[in-house]
ModelCIF file with pLDDT and N, C-alpha, C, O atoms, coordinates in Angstrom:
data_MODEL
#
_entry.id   MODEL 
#
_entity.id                         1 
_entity.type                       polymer 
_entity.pdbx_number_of_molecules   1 
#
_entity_poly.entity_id                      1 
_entity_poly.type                           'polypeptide(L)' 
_entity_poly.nstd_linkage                   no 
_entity_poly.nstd_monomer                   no 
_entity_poly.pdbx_seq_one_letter_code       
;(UNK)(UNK)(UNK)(UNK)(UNK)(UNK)(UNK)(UNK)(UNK)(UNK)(UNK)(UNK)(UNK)(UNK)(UNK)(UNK)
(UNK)(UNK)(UNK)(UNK)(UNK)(UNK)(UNK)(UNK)(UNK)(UNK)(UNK)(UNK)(UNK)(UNK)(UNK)(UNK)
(UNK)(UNK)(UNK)
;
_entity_poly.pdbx_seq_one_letter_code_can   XXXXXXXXXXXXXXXXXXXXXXXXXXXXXXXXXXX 
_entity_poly.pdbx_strand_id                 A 
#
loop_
_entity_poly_seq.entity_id 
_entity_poly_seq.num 
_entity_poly_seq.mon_id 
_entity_poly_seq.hetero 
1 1  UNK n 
1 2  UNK n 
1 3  UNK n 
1 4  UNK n 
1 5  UNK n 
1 6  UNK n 
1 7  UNK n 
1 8  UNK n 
1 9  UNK n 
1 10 UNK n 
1 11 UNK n 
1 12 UNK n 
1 13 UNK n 
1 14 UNK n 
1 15 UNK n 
1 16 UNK n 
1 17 UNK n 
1 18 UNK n 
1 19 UNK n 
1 20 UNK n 
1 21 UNK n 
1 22 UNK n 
1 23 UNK n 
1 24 UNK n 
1 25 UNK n 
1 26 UNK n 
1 27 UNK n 
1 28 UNK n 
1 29 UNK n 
1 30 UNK n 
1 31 UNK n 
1 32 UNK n 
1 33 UNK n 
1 34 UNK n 
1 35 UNK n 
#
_struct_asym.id          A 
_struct_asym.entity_id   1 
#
loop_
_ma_qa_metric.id 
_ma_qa_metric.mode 
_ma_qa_metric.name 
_ma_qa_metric.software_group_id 
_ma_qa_metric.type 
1 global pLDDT . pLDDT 
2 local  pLDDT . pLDDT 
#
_ma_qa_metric_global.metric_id      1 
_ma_qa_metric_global.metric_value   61.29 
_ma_qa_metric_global.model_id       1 
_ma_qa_metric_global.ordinal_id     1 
#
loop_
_ma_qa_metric_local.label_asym_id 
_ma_qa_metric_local.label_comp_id 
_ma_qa_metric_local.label_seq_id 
_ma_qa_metric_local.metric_id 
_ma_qa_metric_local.metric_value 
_ma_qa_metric_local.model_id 
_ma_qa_metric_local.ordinal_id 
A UNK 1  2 50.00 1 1  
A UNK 2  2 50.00 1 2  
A UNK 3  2 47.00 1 3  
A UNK 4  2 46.00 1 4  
A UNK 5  2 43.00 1 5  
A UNK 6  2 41.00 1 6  
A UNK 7  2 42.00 1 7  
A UNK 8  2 43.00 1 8  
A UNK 9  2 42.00 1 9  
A UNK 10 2 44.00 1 10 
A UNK 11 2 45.00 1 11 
A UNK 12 2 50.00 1 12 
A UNK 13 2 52.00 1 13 
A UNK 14 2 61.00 1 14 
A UNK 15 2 62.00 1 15 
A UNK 16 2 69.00 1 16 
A UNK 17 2 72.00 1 17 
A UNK 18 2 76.00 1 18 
A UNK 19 2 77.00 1 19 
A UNK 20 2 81.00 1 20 
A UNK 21 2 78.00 1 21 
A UNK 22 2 78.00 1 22 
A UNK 23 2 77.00 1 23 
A UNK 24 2 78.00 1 24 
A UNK 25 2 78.00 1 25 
A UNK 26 2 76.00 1 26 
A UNK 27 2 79.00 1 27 
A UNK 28 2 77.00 1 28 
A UNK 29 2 77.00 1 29 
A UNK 30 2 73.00 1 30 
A UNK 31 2 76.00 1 31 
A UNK 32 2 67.00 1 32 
A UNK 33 2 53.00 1 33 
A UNK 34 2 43.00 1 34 
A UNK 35 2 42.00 1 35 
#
loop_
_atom_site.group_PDB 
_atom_site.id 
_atom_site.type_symbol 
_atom_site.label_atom_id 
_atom_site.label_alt_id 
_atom_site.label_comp_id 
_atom_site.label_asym_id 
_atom_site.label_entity_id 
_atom_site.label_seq_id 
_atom_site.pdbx_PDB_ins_code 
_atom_site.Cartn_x 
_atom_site.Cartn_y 
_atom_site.Cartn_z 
_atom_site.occupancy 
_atom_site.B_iso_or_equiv 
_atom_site.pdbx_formal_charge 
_atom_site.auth_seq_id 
_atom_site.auth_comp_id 
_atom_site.auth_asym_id 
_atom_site.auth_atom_id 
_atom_site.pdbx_PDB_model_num 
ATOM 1   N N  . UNK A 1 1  ? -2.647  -9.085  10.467  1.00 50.00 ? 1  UNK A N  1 
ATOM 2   C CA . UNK A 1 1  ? -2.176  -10.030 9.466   1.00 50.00 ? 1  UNK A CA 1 
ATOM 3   C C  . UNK A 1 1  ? -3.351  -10.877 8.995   1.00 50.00 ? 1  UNK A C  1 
ATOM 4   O O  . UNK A 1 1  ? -4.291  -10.944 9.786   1.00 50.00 ? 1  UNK A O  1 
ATOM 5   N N  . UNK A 1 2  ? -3.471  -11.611 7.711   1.00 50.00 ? 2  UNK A N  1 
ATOM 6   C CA . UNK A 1 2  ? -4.388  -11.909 7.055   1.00 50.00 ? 2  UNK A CA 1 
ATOM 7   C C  . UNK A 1 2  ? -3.899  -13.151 6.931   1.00 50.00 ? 2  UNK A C  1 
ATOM 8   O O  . UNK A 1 2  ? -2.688  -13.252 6.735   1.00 50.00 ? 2  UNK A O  1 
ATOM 9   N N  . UNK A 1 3  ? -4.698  -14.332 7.013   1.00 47.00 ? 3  UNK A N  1 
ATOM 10  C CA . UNK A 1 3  ? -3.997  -15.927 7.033   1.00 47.00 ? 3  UNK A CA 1 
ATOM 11  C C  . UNK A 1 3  ? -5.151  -16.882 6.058   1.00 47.00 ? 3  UNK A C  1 
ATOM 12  O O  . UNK A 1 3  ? -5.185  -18.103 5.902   1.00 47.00 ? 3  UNK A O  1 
ATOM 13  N N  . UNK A 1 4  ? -5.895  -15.993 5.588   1.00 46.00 ? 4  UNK A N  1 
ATOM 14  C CA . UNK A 1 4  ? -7.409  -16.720 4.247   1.00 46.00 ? 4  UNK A CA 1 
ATOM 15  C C  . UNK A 1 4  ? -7.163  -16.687 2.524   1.00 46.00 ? 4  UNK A C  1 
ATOM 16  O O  . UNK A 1 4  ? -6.766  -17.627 1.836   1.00 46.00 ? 4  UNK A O  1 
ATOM 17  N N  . UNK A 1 5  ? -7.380  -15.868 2.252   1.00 43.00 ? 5  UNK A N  1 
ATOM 18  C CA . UNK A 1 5  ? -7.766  -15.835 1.282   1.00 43.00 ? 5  UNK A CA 1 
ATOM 19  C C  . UNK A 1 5  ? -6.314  -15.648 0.187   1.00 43.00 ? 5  UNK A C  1 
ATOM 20  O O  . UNK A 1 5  ? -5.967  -16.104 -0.902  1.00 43.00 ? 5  UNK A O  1 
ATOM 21  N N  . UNK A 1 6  ? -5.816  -14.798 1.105   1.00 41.00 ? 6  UNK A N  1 
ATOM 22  C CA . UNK A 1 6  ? -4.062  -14.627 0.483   1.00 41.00 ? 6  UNK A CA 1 
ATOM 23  C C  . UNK A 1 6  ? -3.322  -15.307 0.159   1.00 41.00 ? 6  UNK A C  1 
ATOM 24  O O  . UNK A 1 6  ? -2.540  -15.300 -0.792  1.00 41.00 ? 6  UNK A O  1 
ATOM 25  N N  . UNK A 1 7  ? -3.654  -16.481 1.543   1.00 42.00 ? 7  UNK A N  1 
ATOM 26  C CA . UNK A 1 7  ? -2.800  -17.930 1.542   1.00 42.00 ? 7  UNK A CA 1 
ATOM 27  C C  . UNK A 1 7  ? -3.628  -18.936 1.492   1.00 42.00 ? 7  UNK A C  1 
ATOM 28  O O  . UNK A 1 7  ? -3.427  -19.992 2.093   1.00 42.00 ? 7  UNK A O  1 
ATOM 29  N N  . UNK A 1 8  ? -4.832  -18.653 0.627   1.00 43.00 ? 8  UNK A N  1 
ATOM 30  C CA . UNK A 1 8  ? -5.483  -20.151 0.021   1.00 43.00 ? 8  UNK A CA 1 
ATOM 31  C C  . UNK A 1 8  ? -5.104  -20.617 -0.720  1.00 43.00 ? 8  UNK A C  1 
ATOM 32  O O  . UNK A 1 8  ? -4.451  -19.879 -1.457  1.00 43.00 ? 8  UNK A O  1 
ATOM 33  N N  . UNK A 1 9  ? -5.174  -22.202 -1.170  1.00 42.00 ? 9  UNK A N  1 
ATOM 34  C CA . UNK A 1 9  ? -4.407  -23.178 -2.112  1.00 42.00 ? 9  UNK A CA 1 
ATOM 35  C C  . UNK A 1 9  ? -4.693  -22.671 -3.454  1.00 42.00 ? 9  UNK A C  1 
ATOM 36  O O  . UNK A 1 9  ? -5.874  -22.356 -3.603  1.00 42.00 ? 9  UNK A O  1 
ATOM 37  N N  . UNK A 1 10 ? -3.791  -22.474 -4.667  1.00 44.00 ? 10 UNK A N  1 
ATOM 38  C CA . UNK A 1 10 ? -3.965  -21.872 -5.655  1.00 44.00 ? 10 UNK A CA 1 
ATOM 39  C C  . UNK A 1 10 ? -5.293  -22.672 -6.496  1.00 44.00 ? 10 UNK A C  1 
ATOM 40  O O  . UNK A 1 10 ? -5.695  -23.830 -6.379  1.00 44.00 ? 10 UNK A O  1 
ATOM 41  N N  . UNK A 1 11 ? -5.717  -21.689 -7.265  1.00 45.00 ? 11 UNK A N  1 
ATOM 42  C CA . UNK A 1 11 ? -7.073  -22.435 -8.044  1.00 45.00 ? 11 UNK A CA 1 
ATOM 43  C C  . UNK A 1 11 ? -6.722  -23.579 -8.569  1.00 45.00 ? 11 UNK A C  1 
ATOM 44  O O  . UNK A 1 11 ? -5.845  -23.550 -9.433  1.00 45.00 ? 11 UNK A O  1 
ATOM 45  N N  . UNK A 1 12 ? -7.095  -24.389 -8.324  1.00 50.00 ? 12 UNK A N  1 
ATOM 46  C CA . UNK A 1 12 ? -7.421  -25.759 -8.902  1.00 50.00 ? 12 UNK A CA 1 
ATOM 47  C C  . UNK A 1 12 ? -7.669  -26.303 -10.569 1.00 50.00 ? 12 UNK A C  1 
ATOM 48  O O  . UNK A 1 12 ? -8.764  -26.100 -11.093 1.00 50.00 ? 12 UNK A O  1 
ATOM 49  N N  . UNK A 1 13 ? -7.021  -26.709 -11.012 1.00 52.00 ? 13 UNK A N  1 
ATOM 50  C CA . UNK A 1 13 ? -7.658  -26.981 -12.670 1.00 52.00 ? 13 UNK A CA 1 
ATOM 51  C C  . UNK A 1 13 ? -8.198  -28.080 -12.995 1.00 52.00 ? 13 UNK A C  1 
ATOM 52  O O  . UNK A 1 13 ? -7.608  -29.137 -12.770 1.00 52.00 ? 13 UNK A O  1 
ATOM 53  N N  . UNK A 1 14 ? -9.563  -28.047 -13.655 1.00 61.00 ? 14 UNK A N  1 
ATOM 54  C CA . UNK A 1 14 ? -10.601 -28.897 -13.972 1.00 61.00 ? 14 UNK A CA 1 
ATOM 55  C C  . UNK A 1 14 ? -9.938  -29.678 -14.869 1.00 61.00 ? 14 UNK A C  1 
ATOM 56  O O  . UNK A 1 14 ? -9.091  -29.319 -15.687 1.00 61.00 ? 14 UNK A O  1 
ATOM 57  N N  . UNK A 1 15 ? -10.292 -30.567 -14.705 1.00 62.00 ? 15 UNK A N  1 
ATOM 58  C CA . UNK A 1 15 ? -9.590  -32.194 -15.231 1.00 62.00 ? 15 UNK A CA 1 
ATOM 59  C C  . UNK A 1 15 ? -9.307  -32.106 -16.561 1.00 62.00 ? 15 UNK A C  1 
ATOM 60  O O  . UNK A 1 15 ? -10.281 -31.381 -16.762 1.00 62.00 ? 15 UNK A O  1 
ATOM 61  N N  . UNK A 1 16 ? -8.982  -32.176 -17.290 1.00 69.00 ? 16 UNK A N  1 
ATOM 62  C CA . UNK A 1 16 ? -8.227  -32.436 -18.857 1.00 69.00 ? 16 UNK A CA 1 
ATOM 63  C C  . UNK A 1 16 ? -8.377  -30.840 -19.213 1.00 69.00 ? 16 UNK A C  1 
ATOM 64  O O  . UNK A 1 16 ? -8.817  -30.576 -20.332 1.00 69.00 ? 16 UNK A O  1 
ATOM 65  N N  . UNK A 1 17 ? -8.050  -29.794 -18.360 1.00 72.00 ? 17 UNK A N  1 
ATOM 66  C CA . UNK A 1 17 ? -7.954  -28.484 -19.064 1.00 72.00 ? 17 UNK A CA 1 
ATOM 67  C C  . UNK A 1 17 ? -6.754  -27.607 -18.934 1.00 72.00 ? 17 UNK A C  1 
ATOM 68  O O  . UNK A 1 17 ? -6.237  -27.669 -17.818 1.00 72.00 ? 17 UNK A O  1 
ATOM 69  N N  . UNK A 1 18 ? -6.137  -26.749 -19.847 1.00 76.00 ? 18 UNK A N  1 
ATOM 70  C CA . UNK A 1 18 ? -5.043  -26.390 -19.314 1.00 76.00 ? 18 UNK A CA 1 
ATOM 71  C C  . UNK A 1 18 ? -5.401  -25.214 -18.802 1.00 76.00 ? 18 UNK A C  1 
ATOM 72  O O  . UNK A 1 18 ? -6.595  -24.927 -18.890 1.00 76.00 ? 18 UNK A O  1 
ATOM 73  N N  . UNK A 1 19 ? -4.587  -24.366 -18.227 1.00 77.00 ? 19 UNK A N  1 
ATOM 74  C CA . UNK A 1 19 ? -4.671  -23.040 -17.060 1.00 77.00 ? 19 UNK A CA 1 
ATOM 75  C C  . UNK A 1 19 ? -5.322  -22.267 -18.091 1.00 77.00 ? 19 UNK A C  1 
ATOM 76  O O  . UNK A 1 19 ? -6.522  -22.008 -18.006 1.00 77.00 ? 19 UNK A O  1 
ATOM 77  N N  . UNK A 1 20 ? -4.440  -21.789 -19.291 1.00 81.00 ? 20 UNK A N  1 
ATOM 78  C CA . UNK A 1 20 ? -5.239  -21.182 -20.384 1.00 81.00 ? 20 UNK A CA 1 
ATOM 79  C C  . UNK A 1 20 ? -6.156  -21.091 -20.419 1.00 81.00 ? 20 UNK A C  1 
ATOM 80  O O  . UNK A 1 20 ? -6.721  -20.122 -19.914 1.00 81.00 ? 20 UNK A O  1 
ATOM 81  N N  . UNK A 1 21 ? -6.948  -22.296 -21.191 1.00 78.00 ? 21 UNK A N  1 
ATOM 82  C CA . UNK A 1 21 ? -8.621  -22.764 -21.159 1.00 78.00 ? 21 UNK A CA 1 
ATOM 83  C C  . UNK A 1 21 ? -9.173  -22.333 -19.891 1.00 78.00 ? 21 UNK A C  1 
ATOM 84  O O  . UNK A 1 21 ? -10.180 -21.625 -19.870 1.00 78.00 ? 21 UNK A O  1 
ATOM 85  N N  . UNK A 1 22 ? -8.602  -22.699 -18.856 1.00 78.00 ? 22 UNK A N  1 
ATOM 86  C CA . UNK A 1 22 ? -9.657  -22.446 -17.517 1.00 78.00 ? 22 UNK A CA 1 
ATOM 87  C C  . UNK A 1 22 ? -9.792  -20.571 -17.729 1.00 78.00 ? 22 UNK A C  1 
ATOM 88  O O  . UNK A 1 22 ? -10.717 -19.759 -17.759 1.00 78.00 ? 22 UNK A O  1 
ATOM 89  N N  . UNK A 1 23 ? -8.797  -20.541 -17.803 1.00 77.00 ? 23 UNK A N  1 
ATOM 90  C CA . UNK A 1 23 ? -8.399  -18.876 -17.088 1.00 77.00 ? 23 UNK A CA 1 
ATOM 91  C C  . UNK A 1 23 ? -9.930  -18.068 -18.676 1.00 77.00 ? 23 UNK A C  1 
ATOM 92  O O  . UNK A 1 23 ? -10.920 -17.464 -18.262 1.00 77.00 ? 23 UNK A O  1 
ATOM 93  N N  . UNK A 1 24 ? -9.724  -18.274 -20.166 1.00 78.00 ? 24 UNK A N  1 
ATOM 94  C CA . UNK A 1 24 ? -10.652 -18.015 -20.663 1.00 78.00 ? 24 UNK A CA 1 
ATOM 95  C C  . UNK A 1 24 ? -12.305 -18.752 -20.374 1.00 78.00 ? 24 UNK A C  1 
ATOM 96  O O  . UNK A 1 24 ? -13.283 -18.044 -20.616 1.00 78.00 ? 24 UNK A O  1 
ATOM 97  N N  . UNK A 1 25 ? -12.418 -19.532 -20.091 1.00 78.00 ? 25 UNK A N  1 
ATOM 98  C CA . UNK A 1 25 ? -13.549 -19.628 -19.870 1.00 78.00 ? 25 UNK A CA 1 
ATOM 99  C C  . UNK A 1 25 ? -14.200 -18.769 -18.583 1.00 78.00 ? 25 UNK A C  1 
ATOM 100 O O  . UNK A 1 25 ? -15.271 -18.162 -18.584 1.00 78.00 ? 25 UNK A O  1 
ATOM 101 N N  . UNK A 1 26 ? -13.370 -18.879 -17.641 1.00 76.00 ? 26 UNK A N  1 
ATOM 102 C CA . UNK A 1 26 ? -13.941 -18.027 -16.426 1.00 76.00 ? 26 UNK A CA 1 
ATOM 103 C C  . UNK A 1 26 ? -13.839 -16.691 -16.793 1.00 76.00 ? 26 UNK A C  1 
ATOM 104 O O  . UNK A 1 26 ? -14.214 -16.006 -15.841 1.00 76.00 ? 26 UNK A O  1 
ATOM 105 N N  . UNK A 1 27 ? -13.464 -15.928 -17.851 1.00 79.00 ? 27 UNK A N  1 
ATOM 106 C CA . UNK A 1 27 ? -13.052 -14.875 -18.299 1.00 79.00 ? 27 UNK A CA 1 
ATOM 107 C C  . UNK A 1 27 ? -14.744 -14.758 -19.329 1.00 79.00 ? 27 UNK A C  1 
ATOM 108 O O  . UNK A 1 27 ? -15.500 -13.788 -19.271 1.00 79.00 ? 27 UNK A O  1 
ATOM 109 N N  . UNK A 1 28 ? -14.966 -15.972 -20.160 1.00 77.00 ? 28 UNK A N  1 
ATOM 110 C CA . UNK A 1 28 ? -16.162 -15.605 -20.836 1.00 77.00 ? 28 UNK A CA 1 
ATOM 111 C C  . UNK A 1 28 ? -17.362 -15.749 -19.669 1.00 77.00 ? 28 UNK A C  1 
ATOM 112 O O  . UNK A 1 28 ? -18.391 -15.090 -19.815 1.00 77.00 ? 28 UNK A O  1 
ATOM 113 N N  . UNK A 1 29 ? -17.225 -16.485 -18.698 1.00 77.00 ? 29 UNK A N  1 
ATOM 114 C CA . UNK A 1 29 ? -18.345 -16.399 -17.294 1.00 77.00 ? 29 UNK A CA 1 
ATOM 115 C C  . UNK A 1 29 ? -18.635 -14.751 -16.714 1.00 77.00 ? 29 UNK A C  1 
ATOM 116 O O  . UNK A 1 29 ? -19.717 -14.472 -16.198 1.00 77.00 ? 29 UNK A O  1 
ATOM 117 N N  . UNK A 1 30 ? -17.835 -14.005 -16.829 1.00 73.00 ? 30 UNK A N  1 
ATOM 118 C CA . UNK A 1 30 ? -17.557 -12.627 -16.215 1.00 73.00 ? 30 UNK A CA 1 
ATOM 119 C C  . UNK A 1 30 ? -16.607 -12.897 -15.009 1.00 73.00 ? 30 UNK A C  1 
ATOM 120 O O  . UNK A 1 30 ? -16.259 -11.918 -14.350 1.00 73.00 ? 30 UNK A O  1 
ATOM 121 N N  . UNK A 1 31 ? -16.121 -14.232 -14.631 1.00 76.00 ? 31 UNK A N  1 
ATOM 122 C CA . UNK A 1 31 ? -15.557 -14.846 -13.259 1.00 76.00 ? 31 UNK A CA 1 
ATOM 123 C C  . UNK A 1 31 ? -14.164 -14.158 -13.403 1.00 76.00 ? 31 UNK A C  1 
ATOM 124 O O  . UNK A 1 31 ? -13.278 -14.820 -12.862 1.00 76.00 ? 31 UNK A O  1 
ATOM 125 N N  . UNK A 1 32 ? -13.830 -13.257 -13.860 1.00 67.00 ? 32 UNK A N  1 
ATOM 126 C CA . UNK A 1 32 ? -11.987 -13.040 -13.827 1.00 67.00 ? 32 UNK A CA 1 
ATOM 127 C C  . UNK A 1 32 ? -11.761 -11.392 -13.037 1.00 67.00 ? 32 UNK A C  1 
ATOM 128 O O  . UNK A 1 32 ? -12.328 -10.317 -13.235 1.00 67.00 ? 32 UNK A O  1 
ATOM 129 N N  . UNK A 1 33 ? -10.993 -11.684 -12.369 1.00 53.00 ? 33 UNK A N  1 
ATOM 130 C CA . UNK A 1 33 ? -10.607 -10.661 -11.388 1.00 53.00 ? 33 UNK A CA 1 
ATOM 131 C C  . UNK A 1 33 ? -10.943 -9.532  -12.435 1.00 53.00 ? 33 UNK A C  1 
ATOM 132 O O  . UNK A 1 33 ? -12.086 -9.151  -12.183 1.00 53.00 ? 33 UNK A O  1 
ATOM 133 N N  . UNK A 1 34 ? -10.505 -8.948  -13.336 1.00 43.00 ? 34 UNK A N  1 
ATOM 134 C CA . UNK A 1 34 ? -10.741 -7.852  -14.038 1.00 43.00 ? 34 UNK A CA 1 
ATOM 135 C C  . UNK A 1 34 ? -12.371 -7.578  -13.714 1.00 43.00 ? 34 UNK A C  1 
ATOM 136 O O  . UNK A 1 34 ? -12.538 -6.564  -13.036 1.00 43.00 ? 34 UNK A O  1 
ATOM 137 N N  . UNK A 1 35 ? -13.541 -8.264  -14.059 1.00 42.00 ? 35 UNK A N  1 
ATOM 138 C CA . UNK A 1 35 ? -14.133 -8.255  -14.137 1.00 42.00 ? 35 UNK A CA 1 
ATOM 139 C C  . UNK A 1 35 ? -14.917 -7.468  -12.398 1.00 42.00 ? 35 UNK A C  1 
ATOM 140 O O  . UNK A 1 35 ? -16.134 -7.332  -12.276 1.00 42.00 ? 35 UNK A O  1 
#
């Protein structure tokens, strides 16, 4: 059984941004699971 990474606290959102915004910017970083 796995007790890290599975059940770490969901990503966090940077102060005045919505999930959207975060989720594209880490997407233009190369940072997005697809990637």
């Amino acid at each position: 059984k796995t007790t890290d990474a599975a059940s770490a606290p969901a990503a966090a959102t940077a102060p005045g941004k919505s999930p959207d915004e975060i989720a594209k910017r880490r997407a233009a970083l190369g940072l997005d699971d697809a990637a």
